[in-house]
PDB file of N, CA and C in Angstrom:
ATOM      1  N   UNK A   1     -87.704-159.095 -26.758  1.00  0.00           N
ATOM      2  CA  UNK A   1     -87.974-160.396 -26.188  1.00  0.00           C
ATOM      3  C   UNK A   1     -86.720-160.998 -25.586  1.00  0.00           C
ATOM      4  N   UNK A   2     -85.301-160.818 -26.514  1.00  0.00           N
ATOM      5  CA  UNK A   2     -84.140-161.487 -25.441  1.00  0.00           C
ATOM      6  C   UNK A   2     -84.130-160.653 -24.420  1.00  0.00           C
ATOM      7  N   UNK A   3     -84.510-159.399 -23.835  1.00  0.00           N
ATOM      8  CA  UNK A   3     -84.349-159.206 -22.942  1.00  0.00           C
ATOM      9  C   UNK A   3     -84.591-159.768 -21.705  1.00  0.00           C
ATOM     10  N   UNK A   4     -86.167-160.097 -22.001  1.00  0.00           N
ATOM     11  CA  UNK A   4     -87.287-160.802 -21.456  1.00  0.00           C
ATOM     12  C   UNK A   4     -86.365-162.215 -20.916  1.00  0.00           C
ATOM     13  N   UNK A   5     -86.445-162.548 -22.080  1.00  0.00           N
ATOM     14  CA  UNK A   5     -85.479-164.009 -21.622  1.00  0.00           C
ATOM     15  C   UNK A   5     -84.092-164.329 -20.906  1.00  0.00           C
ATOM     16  N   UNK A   6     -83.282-162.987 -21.045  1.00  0.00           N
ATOM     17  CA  UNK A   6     -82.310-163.016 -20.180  1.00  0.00           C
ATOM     18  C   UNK A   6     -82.559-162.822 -18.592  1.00  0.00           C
ATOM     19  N   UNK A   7     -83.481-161.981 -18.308  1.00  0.00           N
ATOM     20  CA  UNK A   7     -84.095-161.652 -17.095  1.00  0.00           C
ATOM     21  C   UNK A   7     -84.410-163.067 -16.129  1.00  0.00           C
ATOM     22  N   UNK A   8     -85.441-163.860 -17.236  1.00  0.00           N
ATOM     23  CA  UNK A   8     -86.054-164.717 -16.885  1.00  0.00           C
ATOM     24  C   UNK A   8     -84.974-165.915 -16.469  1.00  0.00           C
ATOM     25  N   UNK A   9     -83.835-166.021 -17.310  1.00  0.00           N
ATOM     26  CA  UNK A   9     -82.901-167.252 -17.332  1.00  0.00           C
ATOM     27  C   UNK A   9     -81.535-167.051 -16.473  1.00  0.00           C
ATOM     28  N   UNK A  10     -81.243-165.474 -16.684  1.00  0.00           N
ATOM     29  CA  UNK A  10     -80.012-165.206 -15.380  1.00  0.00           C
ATOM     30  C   UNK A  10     -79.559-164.322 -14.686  1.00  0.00           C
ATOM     31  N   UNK A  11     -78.923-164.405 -13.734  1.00  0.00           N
ATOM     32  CA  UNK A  11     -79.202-163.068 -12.915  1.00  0.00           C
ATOM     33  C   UNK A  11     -78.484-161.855 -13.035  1.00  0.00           C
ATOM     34  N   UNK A  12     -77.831-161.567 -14.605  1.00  0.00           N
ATOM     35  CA  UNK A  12     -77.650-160.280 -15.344  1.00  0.00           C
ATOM     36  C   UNK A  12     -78.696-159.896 -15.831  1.00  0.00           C
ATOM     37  N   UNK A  13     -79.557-160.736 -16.055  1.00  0.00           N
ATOM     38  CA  UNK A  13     -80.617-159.533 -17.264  1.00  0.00           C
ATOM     39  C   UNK A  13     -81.472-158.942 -15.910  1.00  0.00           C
ATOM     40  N   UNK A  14     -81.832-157.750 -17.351  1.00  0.00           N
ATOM     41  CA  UNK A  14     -82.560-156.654 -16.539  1.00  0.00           C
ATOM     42  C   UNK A  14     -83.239-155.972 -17.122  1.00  0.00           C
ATOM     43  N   UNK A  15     -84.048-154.977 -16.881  1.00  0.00           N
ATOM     44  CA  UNK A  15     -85.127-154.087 -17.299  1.00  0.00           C
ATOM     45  C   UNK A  15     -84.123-152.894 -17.673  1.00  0.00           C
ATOM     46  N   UNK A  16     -84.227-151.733 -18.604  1.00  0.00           N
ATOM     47  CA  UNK A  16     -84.077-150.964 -18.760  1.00  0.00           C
ATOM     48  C   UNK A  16     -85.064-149.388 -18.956  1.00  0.00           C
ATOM     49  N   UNK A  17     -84.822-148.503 -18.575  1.00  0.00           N
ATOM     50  CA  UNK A  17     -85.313-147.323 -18.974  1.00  0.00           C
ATOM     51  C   UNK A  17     -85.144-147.166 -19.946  1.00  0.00           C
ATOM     52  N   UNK A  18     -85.915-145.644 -20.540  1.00  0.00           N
ATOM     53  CA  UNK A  18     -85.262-145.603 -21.814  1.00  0.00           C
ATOM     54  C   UNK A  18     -84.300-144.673 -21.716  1.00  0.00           C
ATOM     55  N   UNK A  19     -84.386-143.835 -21.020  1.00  0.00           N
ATOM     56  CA  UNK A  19     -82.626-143.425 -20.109  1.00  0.00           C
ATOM     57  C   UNK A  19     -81.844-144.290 -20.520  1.00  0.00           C
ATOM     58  N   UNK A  20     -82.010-145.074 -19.950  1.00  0.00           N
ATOM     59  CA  UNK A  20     -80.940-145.905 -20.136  1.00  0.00           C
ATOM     60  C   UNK A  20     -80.258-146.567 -21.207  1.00  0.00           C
ATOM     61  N   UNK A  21     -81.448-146.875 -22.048  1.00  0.00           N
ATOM     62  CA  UNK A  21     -81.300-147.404 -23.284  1.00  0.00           C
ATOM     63  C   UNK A  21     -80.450-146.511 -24.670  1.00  0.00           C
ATOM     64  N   UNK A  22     -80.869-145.286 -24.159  1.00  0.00           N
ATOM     65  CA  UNK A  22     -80.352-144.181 -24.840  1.00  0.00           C
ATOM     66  C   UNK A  22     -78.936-144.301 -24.558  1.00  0.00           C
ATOM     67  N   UNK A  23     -78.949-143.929 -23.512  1.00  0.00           N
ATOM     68  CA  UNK A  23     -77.381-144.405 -23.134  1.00  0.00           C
ATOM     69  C   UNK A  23     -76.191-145.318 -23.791  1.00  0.00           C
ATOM     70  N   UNK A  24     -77.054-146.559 -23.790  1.00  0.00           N
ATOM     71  CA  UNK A  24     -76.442-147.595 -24.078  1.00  0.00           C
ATOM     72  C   UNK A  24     -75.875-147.499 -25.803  1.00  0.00           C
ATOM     73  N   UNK A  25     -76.892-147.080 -26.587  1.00  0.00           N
ATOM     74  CA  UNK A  25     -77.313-147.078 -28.009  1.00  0.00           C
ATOM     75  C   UNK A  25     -76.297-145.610 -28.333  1.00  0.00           C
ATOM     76  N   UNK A  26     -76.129-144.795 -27.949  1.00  0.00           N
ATOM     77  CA  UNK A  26     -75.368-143.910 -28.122  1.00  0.00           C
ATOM     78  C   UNK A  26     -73.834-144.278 -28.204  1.00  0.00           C
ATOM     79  N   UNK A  27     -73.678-144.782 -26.752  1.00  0.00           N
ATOM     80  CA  UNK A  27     -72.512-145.050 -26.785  1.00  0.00           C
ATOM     81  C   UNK A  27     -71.844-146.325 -27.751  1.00  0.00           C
ATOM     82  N   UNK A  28     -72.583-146.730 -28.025  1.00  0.00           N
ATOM     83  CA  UNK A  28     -72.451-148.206 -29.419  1.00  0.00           C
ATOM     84  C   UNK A  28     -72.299-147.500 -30.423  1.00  0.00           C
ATOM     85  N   UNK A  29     -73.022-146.064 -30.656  1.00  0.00           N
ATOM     86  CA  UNK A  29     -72.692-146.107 -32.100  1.00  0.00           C
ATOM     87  C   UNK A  29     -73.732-145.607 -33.072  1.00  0.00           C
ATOM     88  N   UNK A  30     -74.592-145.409 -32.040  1.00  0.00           N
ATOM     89  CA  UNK A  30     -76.408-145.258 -32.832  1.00  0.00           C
ATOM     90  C   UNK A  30     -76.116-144.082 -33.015  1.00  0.00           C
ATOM     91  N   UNK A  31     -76.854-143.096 -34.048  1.00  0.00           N
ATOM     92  CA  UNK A  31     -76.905-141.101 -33.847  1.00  0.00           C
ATOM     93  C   UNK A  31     -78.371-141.136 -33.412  1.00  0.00           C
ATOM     94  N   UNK A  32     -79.170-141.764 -33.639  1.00  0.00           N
ATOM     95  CA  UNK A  32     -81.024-141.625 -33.751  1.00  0.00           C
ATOM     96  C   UNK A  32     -81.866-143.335 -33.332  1.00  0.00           C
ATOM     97  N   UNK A  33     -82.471-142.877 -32.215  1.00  0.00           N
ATOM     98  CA  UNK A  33     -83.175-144.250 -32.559  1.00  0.00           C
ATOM     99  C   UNK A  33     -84.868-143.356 -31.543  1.00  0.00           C
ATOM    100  N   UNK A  34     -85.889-144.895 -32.129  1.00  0.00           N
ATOM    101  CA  UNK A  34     -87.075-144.231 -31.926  1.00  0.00           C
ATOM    102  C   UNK A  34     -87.642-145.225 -30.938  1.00  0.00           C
ATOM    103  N   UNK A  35     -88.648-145.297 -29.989  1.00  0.00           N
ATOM    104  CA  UNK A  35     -89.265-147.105 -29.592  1.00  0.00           C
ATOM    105  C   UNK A  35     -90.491-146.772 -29.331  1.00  0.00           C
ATOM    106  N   UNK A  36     -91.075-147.186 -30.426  1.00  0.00           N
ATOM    107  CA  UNK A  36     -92.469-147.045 -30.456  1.00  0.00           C
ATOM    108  C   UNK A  36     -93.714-148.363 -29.580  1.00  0.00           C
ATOM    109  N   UNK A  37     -94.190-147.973 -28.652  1.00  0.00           N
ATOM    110  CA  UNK A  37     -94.967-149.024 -27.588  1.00  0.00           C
ATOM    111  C   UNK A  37     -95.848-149.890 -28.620  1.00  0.00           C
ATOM    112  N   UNK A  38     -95.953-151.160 -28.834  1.00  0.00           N
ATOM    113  CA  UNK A  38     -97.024-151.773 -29.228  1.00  0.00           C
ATOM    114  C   UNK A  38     -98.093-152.466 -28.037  1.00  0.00           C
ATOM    115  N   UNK A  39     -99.433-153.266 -28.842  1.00  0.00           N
ATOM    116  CA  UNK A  39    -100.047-153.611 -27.777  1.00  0.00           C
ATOM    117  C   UNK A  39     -99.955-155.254 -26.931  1.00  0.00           C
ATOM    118  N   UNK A  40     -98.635-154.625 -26.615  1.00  0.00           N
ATOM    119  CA  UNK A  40     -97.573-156.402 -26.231  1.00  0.00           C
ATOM    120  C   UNK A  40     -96.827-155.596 -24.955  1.00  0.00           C
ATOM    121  N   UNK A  41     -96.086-156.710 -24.345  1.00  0.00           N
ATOM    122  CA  UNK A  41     -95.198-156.506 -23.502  1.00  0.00           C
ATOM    123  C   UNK A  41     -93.522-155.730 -24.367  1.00  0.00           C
ATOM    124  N   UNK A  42     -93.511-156.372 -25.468  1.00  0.00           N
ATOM    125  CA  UNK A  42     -92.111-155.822 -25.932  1.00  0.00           C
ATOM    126  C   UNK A  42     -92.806-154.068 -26.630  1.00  0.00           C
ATOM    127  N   UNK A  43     -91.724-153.758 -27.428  1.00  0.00           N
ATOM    128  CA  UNK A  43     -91.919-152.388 -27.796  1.00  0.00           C
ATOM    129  C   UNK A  43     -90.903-152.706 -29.537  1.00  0.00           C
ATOM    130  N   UNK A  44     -91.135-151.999 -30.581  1.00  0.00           N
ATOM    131  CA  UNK A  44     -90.183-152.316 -31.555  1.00  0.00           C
ATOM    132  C   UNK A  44     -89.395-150.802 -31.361  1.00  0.00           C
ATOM    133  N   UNK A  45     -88.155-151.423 -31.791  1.00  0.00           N
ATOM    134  CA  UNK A  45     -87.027-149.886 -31.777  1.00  0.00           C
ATOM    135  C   UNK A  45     -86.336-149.839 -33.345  1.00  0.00           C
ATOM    136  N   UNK A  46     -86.668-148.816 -33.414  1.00  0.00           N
ATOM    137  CA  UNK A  46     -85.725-148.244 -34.855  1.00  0.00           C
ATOM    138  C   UNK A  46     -84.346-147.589 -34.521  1.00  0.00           C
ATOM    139  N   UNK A  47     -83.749-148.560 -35.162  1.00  0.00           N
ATOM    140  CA  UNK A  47     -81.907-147.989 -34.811  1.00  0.00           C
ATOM    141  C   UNK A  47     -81.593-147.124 -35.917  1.00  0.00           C
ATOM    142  N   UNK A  48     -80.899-145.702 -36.136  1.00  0.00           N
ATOM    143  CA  UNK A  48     -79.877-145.711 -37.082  1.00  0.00           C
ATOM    144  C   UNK A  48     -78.266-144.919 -36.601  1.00  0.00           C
ATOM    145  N   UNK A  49     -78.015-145.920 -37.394  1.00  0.00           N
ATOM    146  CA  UNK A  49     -76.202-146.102 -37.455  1.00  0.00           C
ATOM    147  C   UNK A  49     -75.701-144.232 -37.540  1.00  0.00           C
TER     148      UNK A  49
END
């Protein structure tokens, strides 16, 4: 949802792939993460460290 809201409020936010997201989460620090679609606009993601 902050994504959502950054998008909506300034002109950094943005949509991501999950390319991309992988990306991002890797390089932070993650070893494993999962993002399972619900029946919503967001998605929940399981991080692990």
């Amino acid at each position: 949802m902050l994504g959502m809201a950054m998008m909506a409020h300034t002109d950094i936010g943005k949509e991501r792939t999950l390319k991309e997201w992988s990306y991002v989460l890797r390089q932070s620090g993650f070893t494993r993460f999962t993002v399972n679609p619900i029946r919503a606009v967001q998605s929940v993601s399981k991080l692990i460290l």
